[in-house]
Protein backbone atom coordinates (compact mmCIF):
# COMPACT_ATOMS: atom_id res chain seq x y z
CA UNK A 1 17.49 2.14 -23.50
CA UNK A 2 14.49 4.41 -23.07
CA UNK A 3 15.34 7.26 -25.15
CA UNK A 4 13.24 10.51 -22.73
CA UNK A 5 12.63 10.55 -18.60
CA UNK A 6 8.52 10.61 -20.06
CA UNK A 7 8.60 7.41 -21.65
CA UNK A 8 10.73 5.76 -18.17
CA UNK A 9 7.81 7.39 -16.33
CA UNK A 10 5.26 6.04 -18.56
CA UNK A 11 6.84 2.27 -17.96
CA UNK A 12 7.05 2.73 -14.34
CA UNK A 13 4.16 4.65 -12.76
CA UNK A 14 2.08 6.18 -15.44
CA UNK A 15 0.79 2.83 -16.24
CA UNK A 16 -0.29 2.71 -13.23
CA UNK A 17 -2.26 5.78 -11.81
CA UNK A 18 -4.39 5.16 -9.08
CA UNK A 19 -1.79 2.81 -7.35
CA UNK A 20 -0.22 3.99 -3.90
CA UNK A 21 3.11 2.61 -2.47
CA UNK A 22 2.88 -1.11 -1.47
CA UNK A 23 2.69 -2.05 2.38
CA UNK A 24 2.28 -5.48 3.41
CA UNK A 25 -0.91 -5.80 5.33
CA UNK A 26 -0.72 -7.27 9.16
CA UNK A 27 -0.26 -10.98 9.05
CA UNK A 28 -0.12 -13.34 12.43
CA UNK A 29 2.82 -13.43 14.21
CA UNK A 30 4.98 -17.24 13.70
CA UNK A 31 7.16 -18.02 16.36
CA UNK A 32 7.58 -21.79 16.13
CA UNK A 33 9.77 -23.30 13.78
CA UNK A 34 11.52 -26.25 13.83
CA UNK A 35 14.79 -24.16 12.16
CA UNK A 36 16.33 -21.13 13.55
CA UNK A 37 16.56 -19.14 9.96
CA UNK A 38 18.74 -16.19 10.16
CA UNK A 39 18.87 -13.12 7.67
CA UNK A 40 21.67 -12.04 4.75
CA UNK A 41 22.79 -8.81 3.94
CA UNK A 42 23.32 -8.13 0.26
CA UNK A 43 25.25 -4.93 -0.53
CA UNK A 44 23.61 -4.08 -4.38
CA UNK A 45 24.83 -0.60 -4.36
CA UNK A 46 27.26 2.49 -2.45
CA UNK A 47 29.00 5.36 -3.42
CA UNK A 48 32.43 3.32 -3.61
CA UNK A 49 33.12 3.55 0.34
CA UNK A 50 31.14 0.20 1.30
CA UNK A 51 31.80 -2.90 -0.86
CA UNK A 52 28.64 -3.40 -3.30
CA UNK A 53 27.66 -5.39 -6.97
CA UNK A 54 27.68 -1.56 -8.23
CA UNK A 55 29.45 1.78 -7.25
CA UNK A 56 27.03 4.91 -8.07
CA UNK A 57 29.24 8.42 -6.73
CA UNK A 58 25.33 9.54 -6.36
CA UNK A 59 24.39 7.34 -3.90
CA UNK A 60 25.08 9.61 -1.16
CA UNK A 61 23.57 9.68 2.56
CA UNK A 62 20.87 7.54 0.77
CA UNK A 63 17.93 7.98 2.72
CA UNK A 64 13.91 7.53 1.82
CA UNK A 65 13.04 4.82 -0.35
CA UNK A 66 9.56 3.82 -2.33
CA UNK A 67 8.18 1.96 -4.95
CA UNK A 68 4.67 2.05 -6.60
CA UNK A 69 3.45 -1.27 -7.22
CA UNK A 70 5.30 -1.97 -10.50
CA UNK A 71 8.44 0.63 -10.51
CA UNK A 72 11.93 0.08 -9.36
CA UNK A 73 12.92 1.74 -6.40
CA UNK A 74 13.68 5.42 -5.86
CA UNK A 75 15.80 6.42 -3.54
CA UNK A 76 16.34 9.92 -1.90
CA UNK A 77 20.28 10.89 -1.91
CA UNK A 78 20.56 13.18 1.02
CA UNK A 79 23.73 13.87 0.31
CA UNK A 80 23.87 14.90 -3.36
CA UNK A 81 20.23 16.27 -3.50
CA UNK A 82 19.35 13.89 -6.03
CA UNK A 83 16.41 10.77 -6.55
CA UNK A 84 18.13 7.79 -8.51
CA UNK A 85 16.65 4.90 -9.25
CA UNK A 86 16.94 0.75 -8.96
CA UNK A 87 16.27 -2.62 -9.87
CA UNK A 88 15.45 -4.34 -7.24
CA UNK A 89 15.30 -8.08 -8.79
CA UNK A 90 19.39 -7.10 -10.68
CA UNK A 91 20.33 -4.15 -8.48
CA UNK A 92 20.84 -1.85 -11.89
CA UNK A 93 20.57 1.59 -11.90
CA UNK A 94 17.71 2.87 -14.26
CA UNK A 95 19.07 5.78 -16.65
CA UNK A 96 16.42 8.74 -14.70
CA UNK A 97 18.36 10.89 -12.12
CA UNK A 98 16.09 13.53 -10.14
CA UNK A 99 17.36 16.37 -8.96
CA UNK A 100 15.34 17.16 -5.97
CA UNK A 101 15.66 20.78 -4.04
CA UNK A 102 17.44 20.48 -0.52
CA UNK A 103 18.50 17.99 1.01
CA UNK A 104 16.02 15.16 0.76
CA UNK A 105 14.99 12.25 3.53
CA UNK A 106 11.27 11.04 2.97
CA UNK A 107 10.16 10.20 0.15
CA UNK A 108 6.33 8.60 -1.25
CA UNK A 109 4.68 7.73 -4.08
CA UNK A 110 1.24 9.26 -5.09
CA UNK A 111 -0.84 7.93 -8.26
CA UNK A 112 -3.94 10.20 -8.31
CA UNK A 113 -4.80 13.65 -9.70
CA UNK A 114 -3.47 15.41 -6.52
CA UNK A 115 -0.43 17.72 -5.20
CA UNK A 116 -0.25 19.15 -8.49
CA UNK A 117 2.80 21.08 -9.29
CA UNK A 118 4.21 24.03 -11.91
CA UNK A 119 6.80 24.89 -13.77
CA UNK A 120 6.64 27.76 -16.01
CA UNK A 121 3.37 26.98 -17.80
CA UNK A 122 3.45 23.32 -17.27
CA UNK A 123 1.70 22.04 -14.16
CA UNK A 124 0.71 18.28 -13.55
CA UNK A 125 0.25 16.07 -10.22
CA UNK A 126 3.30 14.86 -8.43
CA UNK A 127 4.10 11.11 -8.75
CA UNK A 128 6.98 11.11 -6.30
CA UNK A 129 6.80 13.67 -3.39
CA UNK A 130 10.21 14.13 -1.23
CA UNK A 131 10.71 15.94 1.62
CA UNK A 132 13.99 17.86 3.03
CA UNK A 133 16.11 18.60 5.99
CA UNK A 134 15.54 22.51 4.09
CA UNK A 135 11.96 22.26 5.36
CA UNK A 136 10.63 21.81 1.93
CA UNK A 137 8.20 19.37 0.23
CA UNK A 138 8.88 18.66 -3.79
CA UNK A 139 6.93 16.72 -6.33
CA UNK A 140 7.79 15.50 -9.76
CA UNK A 141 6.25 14.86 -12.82
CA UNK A 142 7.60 14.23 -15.99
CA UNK A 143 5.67 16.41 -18.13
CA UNK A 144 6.17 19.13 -15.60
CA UNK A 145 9.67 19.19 -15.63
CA UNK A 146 11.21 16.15 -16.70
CA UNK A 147 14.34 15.61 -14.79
CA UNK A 148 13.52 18.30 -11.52
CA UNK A 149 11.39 18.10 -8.77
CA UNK A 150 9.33 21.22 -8.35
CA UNK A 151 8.78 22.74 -4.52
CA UNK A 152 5.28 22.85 -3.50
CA UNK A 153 5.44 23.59 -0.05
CA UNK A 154 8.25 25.96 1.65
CA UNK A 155 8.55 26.43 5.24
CA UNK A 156 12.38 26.83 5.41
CA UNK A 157 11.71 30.36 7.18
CA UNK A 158 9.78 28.92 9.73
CA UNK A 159 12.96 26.70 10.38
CA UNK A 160 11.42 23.17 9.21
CA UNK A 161 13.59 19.80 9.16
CA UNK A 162 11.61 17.63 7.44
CA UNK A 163 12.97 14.07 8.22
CA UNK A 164 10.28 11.97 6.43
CA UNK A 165 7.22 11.92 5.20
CA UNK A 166 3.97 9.62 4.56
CA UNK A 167 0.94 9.31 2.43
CA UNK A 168 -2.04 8.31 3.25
CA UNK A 169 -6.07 8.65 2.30
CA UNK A 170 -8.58 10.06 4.78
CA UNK A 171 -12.57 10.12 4.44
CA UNK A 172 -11.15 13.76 3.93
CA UNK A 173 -8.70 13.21 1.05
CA UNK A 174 -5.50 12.32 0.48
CA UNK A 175 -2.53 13.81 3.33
CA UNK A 176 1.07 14.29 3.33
CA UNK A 177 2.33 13.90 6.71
CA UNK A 178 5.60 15.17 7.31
CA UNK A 179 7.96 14.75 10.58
CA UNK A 180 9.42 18.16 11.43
CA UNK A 181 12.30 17.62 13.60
CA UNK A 182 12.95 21.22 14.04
CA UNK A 183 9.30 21.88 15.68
CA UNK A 184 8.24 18.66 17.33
CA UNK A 185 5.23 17.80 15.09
CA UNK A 186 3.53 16.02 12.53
CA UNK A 187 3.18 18.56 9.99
CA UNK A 188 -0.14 17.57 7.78
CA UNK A 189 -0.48 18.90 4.23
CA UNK A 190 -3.68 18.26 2.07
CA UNK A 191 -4.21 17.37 -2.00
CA UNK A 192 -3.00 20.86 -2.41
CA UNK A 193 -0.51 20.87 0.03
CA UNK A 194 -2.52 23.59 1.97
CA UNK A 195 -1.65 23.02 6.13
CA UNK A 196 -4.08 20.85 7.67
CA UNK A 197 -4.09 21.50 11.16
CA UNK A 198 -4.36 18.79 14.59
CA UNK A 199 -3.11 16.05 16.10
CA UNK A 200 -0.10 13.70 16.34
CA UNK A 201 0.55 14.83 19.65
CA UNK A 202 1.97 12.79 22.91
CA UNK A 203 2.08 13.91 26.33
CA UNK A 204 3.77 11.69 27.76
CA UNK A 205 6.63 12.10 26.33
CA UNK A 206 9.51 12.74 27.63
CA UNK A 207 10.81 17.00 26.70
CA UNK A 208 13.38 17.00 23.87
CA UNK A 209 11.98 13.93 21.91
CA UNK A 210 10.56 14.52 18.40
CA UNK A 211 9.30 13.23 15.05
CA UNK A 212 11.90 11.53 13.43
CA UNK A 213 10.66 8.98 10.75
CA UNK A 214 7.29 8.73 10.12
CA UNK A 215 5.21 5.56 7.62
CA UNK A 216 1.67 4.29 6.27
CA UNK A 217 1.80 0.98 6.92
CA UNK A 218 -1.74 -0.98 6.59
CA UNK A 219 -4.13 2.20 7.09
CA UNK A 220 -1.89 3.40 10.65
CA UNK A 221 0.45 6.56 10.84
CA UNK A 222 3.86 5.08 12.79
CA UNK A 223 5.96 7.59 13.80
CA UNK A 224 9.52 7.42 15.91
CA UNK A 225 10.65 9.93 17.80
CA UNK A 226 14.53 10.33 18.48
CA UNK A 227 16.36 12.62 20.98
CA UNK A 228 16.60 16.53 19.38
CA UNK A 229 20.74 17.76 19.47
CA UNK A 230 20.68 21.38 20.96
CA UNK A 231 20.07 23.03 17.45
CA UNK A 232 16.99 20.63 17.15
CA UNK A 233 18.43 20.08 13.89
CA UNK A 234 19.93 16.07 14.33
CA UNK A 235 19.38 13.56 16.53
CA UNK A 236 21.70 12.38 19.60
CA UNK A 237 22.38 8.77 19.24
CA UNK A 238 22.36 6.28 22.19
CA UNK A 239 20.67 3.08 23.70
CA UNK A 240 16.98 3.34 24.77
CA UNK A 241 16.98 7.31 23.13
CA UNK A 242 13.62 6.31 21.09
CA UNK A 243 9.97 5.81 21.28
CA UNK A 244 7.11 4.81 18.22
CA UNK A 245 3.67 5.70 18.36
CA UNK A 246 0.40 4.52 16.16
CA UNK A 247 -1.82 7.13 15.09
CA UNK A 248 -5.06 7.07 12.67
CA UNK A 249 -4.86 9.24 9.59
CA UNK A 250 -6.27 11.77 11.40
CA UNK A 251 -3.80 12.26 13.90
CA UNK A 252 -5.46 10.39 16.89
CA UNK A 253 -2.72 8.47 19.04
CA UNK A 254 -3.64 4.50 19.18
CA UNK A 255 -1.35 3.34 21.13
CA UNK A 256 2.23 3.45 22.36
CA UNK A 257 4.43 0.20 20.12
CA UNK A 258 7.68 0.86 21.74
CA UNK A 259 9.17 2.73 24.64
CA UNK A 260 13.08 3.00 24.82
CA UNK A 261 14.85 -0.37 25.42
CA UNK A 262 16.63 -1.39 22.34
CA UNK A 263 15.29 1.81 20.43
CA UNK A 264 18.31 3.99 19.37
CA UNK A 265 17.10 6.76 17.05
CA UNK A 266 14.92 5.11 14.99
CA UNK A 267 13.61 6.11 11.79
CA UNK A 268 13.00 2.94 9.27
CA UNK A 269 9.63 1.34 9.53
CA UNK A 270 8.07 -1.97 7.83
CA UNK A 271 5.40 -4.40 8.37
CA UNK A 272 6.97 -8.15 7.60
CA UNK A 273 5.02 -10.44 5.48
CA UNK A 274 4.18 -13.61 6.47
CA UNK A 275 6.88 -15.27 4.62
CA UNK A 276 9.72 -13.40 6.15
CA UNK A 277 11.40 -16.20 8.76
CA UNK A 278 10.63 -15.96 12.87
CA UNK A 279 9.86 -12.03 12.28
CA UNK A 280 6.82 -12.77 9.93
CA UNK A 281 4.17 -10.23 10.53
CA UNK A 282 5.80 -7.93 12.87
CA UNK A 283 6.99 -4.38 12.68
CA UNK A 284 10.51 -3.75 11.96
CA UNK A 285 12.28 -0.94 13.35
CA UNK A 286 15.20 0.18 12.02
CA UNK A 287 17.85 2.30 14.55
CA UNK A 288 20.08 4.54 12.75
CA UNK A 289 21.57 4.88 15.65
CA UNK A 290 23.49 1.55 16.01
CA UNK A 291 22.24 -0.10 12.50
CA UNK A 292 20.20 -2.86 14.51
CA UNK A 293 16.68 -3.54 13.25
CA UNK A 294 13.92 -4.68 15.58
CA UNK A 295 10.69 -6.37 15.26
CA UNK A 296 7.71 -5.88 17.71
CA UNK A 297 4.58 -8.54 17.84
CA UNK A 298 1.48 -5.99 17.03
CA UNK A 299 -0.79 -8.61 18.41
CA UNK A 300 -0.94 -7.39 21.76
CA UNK A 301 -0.69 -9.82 24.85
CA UNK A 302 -2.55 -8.16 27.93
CA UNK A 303 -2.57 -4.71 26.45
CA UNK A 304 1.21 -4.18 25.32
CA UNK A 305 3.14 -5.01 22.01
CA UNK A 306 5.71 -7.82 22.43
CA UNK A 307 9.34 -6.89 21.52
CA UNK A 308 10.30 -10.15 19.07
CA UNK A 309 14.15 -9.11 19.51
CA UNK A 310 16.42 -8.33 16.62
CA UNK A 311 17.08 -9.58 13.03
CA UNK A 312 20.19 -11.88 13.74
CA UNK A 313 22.96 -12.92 11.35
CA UNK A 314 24.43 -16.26 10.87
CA UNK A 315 26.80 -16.10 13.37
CA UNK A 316 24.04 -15.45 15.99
CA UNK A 317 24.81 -11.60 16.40
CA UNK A 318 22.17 -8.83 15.59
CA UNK A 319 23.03 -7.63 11.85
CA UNK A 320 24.38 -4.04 11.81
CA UNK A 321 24.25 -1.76 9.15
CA UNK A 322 26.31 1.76 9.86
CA UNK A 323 24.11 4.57 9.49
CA UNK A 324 20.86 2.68 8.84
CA UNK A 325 17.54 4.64 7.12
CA UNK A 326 14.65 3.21 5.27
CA UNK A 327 13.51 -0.39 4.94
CA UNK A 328 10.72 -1.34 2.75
CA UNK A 329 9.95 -5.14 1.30
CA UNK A 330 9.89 -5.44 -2.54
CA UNK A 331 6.64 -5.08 -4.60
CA UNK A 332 7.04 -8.32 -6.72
CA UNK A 333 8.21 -6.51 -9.74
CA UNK A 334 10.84 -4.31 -10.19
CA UNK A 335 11.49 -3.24 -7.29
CA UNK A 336 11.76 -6.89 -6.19
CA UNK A 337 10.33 -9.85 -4.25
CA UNK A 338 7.42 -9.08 -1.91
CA UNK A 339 9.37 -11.00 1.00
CA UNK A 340 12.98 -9.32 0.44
CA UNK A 341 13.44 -6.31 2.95
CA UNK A 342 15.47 -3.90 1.28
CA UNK A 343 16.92 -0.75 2.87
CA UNK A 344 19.01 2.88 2.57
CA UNK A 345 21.92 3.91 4.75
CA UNK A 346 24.43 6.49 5.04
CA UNK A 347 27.75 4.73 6.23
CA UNK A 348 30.68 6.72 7.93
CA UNK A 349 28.70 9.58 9.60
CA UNK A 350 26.35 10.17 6.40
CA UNK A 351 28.94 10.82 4.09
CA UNK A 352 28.38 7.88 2.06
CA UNK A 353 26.01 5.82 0.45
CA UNK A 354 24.30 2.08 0.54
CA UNK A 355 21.18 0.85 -1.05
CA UNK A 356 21.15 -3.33 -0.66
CA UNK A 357 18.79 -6.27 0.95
CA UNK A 358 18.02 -8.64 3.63
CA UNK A 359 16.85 -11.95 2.81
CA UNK A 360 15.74 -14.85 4.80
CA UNK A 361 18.87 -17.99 4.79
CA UNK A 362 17.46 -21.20 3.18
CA UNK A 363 20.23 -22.69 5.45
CA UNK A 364 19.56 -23.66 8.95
CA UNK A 365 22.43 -22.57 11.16
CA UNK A 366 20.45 -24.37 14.14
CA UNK A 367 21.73 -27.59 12.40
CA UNK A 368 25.56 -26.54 11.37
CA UNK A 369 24.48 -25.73 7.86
């Protein structure tokens, strides 16, 4: 047992400075196989209210997860305003608890000298940064303040909803990008989480649609938009009520990925590695609308992303998880194998918690077994 939240740090991220969050990088697309693998759901922790290996009353509206590239996972508890942490090879919780301010939703990991916060006459760069619905941005260190995170950006007057948030470097420096739900943009924060104005903007779409979750994934900004409730405060649920966009780091739109269709306010993004059954290589799309998770072909055939379908379970039907948020793959340590897709949810209208995992069958249910 690690006896202060400085010596956890030091085994999971201090050792490591100068690491970001792990993304898979783009692999090929395989669509033949002589099997028809399907994927598992693993329920390794809830709040009590979903059957799990381990009941944590924390775990609550569990929402953003990261890793660096050796620590177990952290996960954002919207409901309970808290960061706890787990192992992603056992499922254990790891003794730090992080009481962040709000309520938090995107979280990211940052292993250079930058976003620097203070407390009292301690100051020190953030290693985990989370954003909240409050319209705040938070970063934590452990020499700073060893069990809070400390605010470093504030725009709850200006009526932010932060619903995620992304990290990524620019020829510029390094940039928090944070979806404001509230406002309809890409709100852009540099190493001192000064405003950086421009971009992320899309005019074509559709009035009422705005940044929802938002992800680094190989060097590109992905960002879903979901349908804004009349308080532009939530999102209204409901087939085809979604759209994801690429943009550079700087803000430029690449190109459109998905349009509608099976979209239903989506927020969790991931890029597949090339080891992870017919949806190797492809983005994955999670809907927290109806729980399903989607994968889309990047390698464009005559100028358009191909929609792979959805990740199916044994019996053939897509898997559904209520109330569906992050997905990220494992980082091959402790937060768990690189080709494991783990993911955050908040069952039963948010009001409860469930971190588990998605792993390809090594049956073949093509053949009856």
């Amino acid at each position: 047992m690690l006896k202060t939240p400085l010596a956890l740090f030091g085994a999971l991220s201090l050792a490591c400075a100068g690491e970001r969050s792990v993304a898979p990088s783009l692999q090929p697309s395989f669509s033949l196989q002589h099997a028809t693998p399907f994927y598992e759901q693993h329920n390794l922790v809830s709040d009590g209210a979903v059957s799990a290996d381990l009941v944590d009353a924390a775990l609550v509206n569990a929402w953003g997860l990261v890793a660096s590239a050796t620590s177990p996972w952290w996960v954002a508890d919207n409901g309970t305003g808290l960061s706890t942490l787990y192992n992603g090879n056992t499922g254990g919780k790891i003794s730090l608890t992080v009481t962040v301010p709000g309520a938090p939703t995107g979280i990211v990991f940052s292993g250079g000298a930058d976003f620097v916060v203070t407390s009292g006459t301690r100051s020190g760069p953030a290693r985990f940064i989370f954003a909240s619905e409050d319209g705040t941005i938070s970063g934590w260190n452990p020499a700073v303040a060893a069990t809070q995170a400390v605010v470093g950006v504030d725009n709850s007057a200006g009526g932010a909803v932060y619903k995620g948030l992304a990290i990524a470097s620019t020829a510029a420096g390094v940039r928090l990008y944070a979806s404001n739900f509230h406002a309809g943009t890409v709100d852009v924060f540099d190493a001192g989480f000064h405003p950086v104005s421009g971009g992320f903007t899309d005019a074509h779409l559709p009035p009422g649609y705005a940044p929802f979750g938002i992800q680094q994934l190989g060097g590109t900004i992905y960002v879903t938009y979901a349908l804004q409730d009349a308080d532009k405060h939530d999102d209204v649920a409901g087939e085809g009520h979604g759209f994801v966009n690429a943009f550079d780091t700087g803000g430029h739109l690449l190109r459109r990925v998905a349009s509608r269709g099976r979209l239903d306010s989506p927020w969790g993004l991931a890029l597949a590695p090339a080891d992870f059954g017919d949806v190797s290589g492809d983005l994955l799309v999670g809907n927290f609308g109806d729980g399903h998770i989607n994968a889309f072909d990047l390698h464009r055939r005559h100028g358009k992303v191909n929609r792979q379908g959805q990740l199916e379970a044994a019996d053939g039907r897509p898997i559904v998880i209520d109330g569906l948020w992050a997905l990220a793959f494992g980082n091959g340590a402790t937060a768990g194998p690189t080709n494991v897709l783990f993911f955050t949810a908040g069952p039963f209208g948010e009001a409860h918690g469930l971190f588990g995992k998605l792993v390809v069958s090594a049956a073949d249910r093509s053949r009856g077994e």
